[in-house]
PDB file of N, CA and C in Angstrom:
ATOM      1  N   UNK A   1      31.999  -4.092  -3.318  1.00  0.00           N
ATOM      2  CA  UNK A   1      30.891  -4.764  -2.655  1.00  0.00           C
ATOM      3  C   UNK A   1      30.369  -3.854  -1.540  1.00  0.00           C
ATOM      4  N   UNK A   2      28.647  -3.553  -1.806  1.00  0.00           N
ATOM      5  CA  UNK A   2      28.513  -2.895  -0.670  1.00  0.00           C
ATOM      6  C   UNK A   2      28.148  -3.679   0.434  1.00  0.00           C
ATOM      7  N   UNK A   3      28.010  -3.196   1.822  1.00  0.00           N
ATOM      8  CA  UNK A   3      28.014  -3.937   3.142  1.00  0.00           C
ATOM      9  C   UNK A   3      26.235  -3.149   3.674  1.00  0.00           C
ATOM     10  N   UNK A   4      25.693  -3.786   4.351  1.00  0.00           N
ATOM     11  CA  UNK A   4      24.449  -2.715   5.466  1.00  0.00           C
ATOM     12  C   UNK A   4      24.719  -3.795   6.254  1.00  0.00           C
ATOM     13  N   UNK A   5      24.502  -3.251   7.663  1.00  0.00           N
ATOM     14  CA  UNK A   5      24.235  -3.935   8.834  1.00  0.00           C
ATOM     15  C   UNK A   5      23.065  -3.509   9.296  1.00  0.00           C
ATOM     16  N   UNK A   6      21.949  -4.734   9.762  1.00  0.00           N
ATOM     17  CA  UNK A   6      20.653  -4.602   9.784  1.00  0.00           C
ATOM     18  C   UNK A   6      20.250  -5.381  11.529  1.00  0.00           C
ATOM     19  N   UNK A   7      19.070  -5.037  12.207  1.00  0.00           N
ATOM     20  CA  UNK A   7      18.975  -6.108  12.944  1.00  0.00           C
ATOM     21  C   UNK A   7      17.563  -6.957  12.225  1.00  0.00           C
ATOM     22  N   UNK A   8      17.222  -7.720  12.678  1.00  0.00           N
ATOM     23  CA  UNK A   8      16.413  -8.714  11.702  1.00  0.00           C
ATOM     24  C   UNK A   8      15.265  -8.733  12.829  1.00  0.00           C
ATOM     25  N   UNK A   9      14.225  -8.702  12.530  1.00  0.00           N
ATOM     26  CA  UNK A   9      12.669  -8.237  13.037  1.00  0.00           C
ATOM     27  C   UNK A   9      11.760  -9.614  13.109  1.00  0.00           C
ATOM     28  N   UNK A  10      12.684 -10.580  12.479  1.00  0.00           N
ATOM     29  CA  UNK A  10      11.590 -11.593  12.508  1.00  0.00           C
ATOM     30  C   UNK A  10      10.890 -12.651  13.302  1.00  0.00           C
ATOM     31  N   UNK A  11      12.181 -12.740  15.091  1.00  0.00           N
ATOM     32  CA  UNK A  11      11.738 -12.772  15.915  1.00  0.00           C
ATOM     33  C   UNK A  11      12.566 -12.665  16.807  1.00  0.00           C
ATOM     34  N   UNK A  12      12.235 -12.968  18.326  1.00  0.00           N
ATOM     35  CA  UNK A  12      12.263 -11.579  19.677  1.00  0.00           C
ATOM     36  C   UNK A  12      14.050 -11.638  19.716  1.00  0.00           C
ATOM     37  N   UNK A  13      14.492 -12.834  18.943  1.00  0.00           N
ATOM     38  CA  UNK A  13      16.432 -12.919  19.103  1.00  0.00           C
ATOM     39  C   UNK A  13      16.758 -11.372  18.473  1.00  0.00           C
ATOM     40  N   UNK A  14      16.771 -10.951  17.203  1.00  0.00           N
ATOM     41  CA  UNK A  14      16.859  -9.497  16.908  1.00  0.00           C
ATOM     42  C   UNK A  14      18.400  -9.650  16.613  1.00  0.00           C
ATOM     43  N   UNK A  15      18.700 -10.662  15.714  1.00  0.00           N
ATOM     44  CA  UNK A  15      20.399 -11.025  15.105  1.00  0.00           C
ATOM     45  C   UNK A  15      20.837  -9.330  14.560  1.00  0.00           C
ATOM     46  N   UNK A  16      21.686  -9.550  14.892  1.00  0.00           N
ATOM     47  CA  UNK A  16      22.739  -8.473  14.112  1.00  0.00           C
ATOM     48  C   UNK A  16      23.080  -8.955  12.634  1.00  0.00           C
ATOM     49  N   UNK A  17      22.987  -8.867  11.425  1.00  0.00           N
ATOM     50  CA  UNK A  17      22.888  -9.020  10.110  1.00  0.00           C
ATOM     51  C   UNK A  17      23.588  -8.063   9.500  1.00  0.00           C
ATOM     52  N   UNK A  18      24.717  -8.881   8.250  1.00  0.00           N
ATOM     53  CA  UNK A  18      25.298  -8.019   7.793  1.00  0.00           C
ATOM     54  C   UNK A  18      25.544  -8.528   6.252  1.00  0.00           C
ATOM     55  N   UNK A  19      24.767  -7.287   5.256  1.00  0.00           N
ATOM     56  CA  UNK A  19      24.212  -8.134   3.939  1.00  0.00           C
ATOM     57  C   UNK A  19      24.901  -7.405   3.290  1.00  0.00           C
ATOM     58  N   UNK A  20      26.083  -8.569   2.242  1.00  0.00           N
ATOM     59  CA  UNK A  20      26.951  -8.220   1.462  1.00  0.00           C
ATOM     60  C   UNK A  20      26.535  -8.145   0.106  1.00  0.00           C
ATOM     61  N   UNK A  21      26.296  -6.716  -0.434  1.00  0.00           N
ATOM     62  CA  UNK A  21      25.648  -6.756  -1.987  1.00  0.00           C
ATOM     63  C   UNK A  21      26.852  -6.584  -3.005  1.00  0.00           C
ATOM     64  N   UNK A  22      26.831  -7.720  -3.926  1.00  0.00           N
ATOM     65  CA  UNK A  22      27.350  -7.629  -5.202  1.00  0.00           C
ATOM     66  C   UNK A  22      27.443  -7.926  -5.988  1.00  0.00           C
ATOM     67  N   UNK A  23      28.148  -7.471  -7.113  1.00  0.00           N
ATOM     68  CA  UNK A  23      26.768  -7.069  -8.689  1.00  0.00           C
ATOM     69  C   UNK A  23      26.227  -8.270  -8.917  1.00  0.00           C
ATOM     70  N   UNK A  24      26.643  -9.690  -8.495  1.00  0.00           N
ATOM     71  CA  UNK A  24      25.659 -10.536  -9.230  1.00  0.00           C
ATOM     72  C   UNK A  24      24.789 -11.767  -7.965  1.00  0.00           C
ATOM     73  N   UNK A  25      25.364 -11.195  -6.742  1.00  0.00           N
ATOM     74  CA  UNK A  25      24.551 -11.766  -5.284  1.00  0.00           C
ATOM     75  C   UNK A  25      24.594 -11.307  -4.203  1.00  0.00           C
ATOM     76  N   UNK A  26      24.024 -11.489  -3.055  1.00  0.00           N
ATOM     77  CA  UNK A  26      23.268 -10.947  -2.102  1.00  0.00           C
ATOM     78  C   UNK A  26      24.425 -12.128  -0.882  1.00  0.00           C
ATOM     79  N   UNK A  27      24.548 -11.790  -0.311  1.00  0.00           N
ATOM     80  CA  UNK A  27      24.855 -12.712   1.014  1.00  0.00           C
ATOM     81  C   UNK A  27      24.691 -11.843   2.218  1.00  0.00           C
ATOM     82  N   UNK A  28      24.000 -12.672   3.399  1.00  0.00           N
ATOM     83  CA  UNK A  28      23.519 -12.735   4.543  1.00  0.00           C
ATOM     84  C   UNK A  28      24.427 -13.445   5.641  1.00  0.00           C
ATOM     85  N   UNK A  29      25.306 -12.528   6.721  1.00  0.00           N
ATOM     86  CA  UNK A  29      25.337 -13.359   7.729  1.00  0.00           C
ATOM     87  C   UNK A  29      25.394 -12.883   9.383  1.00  0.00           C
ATOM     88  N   UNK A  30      25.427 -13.073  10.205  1.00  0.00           N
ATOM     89  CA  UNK A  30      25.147 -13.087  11.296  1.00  0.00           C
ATOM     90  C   UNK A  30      23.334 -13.808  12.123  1.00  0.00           C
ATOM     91  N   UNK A  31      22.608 -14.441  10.899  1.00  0.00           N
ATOM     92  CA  UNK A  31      21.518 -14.978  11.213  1.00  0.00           C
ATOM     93  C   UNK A  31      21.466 -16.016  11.688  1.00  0.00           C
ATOM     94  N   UNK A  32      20.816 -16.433  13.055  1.00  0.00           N
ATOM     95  CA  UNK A  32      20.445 -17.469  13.696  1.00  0.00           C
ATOM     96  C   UNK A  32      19.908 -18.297  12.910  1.00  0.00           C
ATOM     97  N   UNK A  33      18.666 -18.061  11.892  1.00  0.00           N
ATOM     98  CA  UNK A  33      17.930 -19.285  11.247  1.00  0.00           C
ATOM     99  C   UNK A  33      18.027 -18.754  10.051  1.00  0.00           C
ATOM    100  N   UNK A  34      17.050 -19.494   9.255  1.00  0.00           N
ATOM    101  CA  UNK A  34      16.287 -19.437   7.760  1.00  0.00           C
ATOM    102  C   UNK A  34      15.907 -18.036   7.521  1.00  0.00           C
ATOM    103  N   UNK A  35      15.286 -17.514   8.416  1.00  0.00           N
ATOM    104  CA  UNK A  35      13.808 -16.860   8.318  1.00  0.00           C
ATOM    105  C   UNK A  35      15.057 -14.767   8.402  1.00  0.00           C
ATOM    106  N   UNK A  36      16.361 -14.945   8.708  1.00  0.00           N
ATOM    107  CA  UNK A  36      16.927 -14.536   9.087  1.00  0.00           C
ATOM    108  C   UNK A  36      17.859 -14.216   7.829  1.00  0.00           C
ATOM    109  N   UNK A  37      18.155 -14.899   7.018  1.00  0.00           N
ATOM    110  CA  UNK A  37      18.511 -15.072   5.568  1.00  0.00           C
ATOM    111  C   UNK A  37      17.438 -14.002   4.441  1.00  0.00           C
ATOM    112  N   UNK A  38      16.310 -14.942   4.823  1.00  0.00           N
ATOM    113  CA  UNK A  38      15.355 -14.255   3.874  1.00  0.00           C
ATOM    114  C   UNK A  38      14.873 -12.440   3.651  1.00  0.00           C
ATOM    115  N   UNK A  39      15.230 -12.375   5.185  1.00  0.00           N
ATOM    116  CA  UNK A  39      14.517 -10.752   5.898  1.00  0.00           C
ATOM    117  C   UNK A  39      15.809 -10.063   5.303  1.00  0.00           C
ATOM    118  N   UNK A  40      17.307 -10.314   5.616  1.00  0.00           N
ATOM    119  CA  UNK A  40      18.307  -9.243   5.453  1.00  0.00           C
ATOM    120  C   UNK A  40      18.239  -9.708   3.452  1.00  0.00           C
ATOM    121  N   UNK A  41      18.368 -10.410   2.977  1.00  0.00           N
ATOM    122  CA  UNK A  41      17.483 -10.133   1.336  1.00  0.00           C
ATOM    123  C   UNK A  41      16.571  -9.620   1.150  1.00  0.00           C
ATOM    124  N   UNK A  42      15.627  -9.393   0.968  1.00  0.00           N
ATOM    125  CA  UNK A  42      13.917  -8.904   1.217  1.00  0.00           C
ATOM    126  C   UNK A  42      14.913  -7.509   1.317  1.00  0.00           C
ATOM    127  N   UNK A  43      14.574  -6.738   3.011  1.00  0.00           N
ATOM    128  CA  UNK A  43      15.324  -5.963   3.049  1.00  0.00           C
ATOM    129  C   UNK A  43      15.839  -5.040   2.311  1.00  0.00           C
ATOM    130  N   UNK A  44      16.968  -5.453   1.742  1.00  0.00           N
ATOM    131  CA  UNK A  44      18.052  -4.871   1.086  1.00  0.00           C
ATOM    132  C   UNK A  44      17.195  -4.190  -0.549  1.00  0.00           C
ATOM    133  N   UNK A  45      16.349  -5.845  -1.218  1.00  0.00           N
ATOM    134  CA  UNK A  45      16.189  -5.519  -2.147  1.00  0.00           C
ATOM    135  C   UNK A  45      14.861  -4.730  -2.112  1.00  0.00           C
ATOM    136  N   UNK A  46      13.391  -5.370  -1.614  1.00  0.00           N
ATOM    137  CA  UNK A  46      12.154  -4.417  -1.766  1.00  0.00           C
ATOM    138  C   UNK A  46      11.766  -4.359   0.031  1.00  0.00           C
ATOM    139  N   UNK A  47      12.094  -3.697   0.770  1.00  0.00           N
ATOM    140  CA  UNK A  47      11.760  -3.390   2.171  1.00  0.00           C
ATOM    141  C   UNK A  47       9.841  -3.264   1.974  1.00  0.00           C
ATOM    142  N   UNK A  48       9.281  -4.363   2.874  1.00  0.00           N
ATOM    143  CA  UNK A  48       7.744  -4.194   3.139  1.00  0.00           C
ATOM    144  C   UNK A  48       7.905  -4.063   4.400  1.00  0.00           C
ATOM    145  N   UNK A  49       6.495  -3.476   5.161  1.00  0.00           N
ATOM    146  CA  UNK A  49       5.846  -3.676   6.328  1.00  0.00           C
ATOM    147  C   UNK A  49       4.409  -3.692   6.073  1.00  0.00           C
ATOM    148  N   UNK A  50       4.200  -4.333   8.064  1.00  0.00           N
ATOM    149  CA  UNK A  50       2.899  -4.267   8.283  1.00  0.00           C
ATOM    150  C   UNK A  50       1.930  -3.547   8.325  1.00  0.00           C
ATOM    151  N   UNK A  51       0.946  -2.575   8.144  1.00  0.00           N
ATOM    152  CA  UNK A  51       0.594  -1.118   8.738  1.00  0.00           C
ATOM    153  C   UNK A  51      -0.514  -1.850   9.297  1.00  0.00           C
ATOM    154  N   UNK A  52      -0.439  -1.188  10.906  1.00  0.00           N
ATOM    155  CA  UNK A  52      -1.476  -1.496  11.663  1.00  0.00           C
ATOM    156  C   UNK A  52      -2.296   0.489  12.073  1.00  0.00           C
ATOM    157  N   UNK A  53      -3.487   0.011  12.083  1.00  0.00           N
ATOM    158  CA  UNK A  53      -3.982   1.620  12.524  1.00  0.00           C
ATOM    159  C   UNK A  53      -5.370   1.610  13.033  1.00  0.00           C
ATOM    160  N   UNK A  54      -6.136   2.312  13.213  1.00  0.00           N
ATOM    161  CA  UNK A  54      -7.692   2.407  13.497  1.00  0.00           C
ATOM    162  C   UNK A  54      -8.023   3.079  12.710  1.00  0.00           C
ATOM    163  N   UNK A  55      -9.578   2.560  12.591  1.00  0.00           N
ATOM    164  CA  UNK A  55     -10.725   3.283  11.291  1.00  0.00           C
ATOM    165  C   UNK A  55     -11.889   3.964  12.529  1.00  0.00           C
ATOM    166  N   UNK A  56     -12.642   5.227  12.614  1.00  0.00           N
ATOM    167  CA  UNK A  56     -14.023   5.723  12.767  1.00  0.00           C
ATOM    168  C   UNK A  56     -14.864   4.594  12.694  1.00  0.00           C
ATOM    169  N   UNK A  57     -15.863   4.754  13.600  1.00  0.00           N
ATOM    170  CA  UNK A  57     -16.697   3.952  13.409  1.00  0.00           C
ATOM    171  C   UNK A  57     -18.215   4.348  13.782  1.00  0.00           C
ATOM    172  N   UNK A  58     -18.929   4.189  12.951  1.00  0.00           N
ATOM    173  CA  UNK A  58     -20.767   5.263  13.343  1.00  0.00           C
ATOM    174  C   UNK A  58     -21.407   4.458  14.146  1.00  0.00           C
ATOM    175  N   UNK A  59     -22.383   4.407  15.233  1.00  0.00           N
ATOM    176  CA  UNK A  59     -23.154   3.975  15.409  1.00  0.00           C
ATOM    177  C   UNK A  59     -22.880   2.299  16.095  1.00  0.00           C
ATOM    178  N   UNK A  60     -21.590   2.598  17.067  1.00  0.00           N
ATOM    179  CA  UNK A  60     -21.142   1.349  17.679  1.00  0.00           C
ATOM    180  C   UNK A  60     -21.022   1.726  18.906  1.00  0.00           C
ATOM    181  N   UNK A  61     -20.418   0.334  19.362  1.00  0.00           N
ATOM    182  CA  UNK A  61     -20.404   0.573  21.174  1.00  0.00           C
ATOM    183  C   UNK A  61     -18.991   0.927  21.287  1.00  0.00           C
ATOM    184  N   UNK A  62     -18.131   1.141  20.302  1.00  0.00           N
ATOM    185  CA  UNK A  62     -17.026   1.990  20.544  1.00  0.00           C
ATOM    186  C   UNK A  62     -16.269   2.954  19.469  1.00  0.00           C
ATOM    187  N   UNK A  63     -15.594   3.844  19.333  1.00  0.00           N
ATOM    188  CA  UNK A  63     -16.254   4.864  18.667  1.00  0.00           C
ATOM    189  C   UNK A  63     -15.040   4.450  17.132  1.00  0.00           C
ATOM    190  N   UNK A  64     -14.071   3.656  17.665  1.00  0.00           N
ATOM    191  CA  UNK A  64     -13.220   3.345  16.319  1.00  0.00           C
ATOM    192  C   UNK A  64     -12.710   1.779  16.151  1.00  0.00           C
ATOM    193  N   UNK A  65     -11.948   1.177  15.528  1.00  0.00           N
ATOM    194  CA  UNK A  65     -12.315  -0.362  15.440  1.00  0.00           C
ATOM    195  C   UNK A  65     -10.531  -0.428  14.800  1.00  0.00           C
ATOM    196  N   UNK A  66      -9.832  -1.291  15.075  1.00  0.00           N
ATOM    197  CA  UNK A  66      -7.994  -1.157  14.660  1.00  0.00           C
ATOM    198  C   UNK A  66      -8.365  -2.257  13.359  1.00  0.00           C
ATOM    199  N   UNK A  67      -7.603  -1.998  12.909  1.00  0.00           N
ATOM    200  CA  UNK A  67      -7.194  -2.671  11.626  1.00  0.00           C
ATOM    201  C   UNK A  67      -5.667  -3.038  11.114  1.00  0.00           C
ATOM    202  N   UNK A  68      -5.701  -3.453  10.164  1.00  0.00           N
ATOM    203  CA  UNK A  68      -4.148  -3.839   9.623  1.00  0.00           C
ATOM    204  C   UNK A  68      -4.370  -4.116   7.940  1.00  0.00           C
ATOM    205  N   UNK A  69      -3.040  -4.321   8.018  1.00  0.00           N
ATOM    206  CA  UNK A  69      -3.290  -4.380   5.892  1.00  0.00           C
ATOM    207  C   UNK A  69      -3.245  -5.882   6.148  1.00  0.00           C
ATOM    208  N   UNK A  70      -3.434  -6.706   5.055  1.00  0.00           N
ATOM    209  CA  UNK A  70      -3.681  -8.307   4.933  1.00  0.00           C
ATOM    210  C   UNK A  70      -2.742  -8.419   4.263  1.00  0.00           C
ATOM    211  N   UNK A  71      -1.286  -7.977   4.070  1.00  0.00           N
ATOM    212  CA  UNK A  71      -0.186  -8.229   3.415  1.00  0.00           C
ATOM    213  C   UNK A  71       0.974  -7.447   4.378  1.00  0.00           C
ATOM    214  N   UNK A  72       2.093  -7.299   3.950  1.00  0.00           N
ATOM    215  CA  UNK A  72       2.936  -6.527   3.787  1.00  0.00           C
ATOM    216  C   UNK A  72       2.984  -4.961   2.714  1.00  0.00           C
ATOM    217  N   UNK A  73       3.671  -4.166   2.898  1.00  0.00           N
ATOM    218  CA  UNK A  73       3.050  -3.082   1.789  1.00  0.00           C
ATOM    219  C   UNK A  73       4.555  -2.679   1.611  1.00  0.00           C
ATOM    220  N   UNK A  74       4.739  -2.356   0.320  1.00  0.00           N
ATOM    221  CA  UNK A  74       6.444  -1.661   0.259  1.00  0.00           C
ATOM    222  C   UNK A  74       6.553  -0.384   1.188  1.00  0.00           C
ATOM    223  N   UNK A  75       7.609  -0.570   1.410  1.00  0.00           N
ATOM    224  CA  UNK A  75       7.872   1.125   2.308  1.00  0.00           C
ATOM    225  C   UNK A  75       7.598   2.180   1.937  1.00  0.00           C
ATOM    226  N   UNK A  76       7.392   2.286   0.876  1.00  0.00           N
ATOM    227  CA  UNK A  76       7.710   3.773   0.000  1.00  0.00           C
ATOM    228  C   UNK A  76       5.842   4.181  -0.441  1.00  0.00           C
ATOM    229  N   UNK A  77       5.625   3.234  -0.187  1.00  0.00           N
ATOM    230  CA  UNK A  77       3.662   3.237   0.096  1.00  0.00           C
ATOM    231  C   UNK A  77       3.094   3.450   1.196  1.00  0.00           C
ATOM    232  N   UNK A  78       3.639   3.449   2.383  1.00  0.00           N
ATOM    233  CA  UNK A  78       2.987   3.700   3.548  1.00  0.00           C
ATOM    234  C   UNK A  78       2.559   4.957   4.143  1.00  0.00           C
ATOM    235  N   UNK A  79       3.255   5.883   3.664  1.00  0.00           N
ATOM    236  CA  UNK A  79       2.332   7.157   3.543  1.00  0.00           C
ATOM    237  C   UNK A  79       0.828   7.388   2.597  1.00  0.00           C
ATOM    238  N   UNK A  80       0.802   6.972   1.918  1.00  0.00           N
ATOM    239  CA  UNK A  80      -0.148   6.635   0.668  1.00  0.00           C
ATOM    240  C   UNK A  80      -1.395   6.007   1.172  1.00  0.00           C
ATOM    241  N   UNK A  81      -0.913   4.479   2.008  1.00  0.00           N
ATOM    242  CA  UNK A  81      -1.853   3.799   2.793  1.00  0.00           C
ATOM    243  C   UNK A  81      -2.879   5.144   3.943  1.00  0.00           C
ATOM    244  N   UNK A  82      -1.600   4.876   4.609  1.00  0.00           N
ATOM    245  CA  UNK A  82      -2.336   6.042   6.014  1.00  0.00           C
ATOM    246  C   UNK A  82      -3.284   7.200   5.637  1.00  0.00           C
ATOM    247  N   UNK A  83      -2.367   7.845   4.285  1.00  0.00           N
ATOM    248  CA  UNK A  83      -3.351   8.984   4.173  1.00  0.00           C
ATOM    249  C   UNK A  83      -4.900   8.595   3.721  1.00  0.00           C
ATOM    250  N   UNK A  84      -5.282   7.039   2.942  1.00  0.00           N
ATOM    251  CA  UNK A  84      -6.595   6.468   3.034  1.00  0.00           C
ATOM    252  C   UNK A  84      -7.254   6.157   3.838  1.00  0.00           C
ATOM    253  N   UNK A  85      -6.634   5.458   4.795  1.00  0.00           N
ATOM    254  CA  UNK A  85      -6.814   4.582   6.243  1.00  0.00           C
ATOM    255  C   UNK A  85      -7.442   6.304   6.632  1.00  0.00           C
ATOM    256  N   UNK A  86      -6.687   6.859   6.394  1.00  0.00           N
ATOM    257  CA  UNK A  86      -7.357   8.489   7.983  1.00  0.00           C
ATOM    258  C   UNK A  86      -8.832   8.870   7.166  1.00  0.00           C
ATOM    259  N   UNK A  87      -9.099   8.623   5.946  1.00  0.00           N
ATOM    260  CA  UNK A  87     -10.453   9.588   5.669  1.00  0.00           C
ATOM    261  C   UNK A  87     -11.643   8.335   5.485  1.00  0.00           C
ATOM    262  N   UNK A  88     -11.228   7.240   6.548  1.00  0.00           N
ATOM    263  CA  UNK A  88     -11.998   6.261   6.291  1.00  0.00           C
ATOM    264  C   UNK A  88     -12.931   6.396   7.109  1.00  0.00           C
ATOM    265  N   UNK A  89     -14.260   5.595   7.729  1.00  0.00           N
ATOM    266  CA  UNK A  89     -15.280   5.841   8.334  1.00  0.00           C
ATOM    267  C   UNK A  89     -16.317   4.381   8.192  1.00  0.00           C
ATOM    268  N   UNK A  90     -16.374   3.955   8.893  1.00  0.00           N
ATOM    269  CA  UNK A  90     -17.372   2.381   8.876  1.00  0.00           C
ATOM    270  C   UNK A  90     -18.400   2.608   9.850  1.00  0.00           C
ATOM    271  N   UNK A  91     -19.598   1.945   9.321  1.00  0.00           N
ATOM    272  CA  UNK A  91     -20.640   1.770  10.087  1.00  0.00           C
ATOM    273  C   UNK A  91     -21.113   0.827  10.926  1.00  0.00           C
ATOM    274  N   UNK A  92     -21.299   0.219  12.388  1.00  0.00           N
ATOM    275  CA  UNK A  92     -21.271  -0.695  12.833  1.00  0.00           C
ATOM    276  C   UNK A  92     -22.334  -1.775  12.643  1.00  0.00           C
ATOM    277  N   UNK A  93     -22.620  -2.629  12.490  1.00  0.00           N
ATOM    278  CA  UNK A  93     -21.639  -3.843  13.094  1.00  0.00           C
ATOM    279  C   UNK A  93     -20.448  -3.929  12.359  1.00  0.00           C
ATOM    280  N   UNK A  94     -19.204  -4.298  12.873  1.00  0.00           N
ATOM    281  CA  UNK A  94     -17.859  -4.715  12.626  1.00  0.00           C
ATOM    282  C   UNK A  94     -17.438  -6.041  12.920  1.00  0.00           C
ATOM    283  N   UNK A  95     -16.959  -6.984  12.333  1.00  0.00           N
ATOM    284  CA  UNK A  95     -16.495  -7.947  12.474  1.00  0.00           C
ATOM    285  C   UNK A  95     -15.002  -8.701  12.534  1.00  0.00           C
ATOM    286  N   UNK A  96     -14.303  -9.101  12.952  1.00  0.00           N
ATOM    287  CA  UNK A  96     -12.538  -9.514  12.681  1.00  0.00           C
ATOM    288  C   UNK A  96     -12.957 -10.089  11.325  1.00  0.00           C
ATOM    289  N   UNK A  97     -11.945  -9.853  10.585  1.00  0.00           N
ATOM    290  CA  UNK A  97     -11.636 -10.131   8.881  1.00  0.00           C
ATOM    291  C   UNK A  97     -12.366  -8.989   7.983  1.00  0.00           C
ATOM    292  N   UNK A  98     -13.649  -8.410   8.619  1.00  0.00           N
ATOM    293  CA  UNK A  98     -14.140  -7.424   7.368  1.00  0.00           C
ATOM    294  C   UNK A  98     -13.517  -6.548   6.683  1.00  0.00           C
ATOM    295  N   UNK A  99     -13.281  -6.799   5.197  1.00  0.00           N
ATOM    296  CA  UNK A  99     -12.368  -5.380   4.581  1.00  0.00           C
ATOM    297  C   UNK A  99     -13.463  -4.197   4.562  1.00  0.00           C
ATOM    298  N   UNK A 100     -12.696  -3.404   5.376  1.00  0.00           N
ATOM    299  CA  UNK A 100     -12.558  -2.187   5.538  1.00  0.00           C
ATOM    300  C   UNK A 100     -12.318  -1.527   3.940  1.00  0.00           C
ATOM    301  N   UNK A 101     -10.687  -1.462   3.777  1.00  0.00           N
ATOM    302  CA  UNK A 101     -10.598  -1.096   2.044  1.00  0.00           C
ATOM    303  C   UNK A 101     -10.118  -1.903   1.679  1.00  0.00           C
ATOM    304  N   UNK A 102     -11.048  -2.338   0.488  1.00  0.00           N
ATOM    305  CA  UNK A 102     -10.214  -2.847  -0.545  1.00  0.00           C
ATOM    306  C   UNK A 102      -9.369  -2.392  -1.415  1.00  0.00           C
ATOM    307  N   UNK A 103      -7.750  -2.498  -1.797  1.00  0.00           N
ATOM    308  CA  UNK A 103      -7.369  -2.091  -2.458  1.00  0.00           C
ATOM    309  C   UNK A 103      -6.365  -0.671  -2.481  1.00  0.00           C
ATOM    310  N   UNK A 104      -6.009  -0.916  -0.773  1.00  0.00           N
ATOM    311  CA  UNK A 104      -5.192   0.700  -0.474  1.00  0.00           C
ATOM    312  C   UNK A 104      -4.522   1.412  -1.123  1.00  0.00           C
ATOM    313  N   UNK A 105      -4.665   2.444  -1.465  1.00  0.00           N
ATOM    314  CA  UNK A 105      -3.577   3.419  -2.450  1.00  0.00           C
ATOM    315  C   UNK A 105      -3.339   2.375  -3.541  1.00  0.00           C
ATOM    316  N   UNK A 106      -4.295   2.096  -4.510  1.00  0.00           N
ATOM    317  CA  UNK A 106      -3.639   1.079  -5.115  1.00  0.00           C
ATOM    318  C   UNK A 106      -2.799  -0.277  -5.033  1.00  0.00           C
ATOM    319  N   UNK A 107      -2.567  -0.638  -4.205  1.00  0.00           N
ATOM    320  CA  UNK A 107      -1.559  -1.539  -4.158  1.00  0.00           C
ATOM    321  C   UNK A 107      -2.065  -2.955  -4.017  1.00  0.00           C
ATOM    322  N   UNK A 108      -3.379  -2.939  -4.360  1.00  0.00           N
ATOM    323  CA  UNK A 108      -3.914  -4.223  -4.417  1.00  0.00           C
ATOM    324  C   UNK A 108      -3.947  -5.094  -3.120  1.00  0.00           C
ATOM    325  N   UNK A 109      -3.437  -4.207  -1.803  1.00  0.00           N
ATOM    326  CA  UNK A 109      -3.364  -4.879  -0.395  1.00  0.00           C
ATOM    327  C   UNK A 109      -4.725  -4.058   0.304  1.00  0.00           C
ATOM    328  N   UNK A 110      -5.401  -5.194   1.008  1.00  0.00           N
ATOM    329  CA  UNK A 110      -7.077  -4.854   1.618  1.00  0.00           C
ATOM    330  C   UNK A 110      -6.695  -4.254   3.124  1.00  0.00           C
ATOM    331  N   UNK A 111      -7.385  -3.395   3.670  1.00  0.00           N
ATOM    332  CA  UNK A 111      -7.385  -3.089   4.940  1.00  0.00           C
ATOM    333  C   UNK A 111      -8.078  -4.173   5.892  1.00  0.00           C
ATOM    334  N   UNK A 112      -8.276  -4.767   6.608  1.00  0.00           N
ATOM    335  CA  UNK A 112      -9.026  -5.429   7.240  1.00  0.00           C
ATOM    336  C   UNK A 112      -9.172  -5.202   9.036  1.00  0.00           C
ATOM    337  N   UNK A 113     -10.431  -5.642   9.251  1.00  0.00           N
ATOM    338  CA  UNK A 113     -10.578  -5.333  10.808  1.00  0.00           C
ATOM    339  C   UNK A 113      -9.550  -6.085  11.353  1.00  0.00           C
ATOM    340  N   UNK A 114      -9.423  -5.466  12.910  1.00  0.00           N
ATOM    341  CA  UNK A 114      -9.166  -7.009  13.793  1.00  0.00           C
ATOM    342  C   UNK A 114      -9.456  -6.386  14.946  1.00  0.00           C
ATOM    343  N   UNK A 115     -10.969  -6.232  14.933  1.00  0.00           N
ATOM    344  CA  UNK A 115     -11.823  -5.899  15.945  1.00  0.00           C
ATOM    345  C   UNK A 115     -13.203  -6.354  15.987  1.00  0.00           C
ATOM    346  N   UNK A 116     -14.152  -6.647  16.646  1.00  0.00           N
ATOM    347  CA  UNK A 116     -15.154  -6.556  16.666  1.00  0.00           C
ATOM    348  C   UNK A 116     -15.997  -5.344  17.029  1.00  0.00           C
ATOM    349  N   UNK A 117     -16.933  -5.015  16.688  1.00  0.00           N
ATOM    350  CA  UNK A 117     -17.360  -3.566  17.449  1.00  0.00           C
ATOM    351  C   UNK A 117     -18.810  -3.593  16.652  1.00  0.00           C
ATOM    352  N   UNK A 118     -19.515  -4.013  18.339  1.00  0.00           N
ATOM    353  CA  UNK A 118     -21.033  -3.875  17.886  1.00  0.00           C
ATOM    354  C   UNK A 118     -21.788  -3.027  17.718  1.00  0.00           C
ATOM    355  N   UNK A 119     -23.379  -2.972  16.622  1.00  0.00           N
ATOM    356  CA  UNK A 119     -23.787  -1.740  16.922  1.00  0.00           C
ATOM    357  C   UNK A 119     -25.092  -1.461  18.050  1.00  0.00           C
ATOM    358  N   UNK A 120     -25.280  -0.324  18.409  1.00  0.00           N
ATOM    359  CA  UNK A 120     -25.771   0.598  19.413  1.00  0.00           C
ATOM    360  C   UNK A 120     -27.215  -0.296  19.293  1.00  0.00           C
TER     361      UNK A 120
END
């Protein structure tokens, strides 16, 4: 049986987690709640994150606008993301929710604002 010890991200407590893999289940313990269970599984088996970043922006009252993906993205994609996210470029007006990209590196997850940024 293998062992990882993890801390758990899902909120500001930050449990110490220790997820016992073997061949036919997963067990989780040192978690305060639910949500603490789910993350050291997840985890273990397909690790996602958030990617937050900024896009260029033409012809606004500020010159770039932050964004985030509208999902989670597997780990092993987040280079993939970024390197799209960097050759991106929007024209202003900008709005919170506008996709930016649809469809990052493939992965069927949208870039979206979470800025406003008016134009000139």
């Amino acid at each position: 049986m293998e062992q990882k010890e993890l801390t758990c991200i899902c909120c500001p407590i930050g449990c110490l987690l220790t997820v016992s893999i073997g061949e036919t289940d997963i067990s989780v313990t040192g978690n305060s709640c639910s949500r603490g269970l789910e993350y050291g599984k997840k985890e273990v088996l397909s690790p996602t994150r958030m990617i937050t970043s900024s896009v260029r922006v033409t012809g606004g009252d500020l010159h770039m606008v932050s964004v985030k993906t509208s999902q989670s993205v597997p780990k092993d994609r987040i280079f993939d993301c970024m390197a799209e996210i960097k050759k991106v470029s929007v024209t202003a007006p900008v709005s919170i929710g506008d996709i930016i990209l649809p469809d990052c590196a493939g992965t069927g997850i949208s870039i979206v604002a979470t800025k406003n940024v008016n134009a000139l």
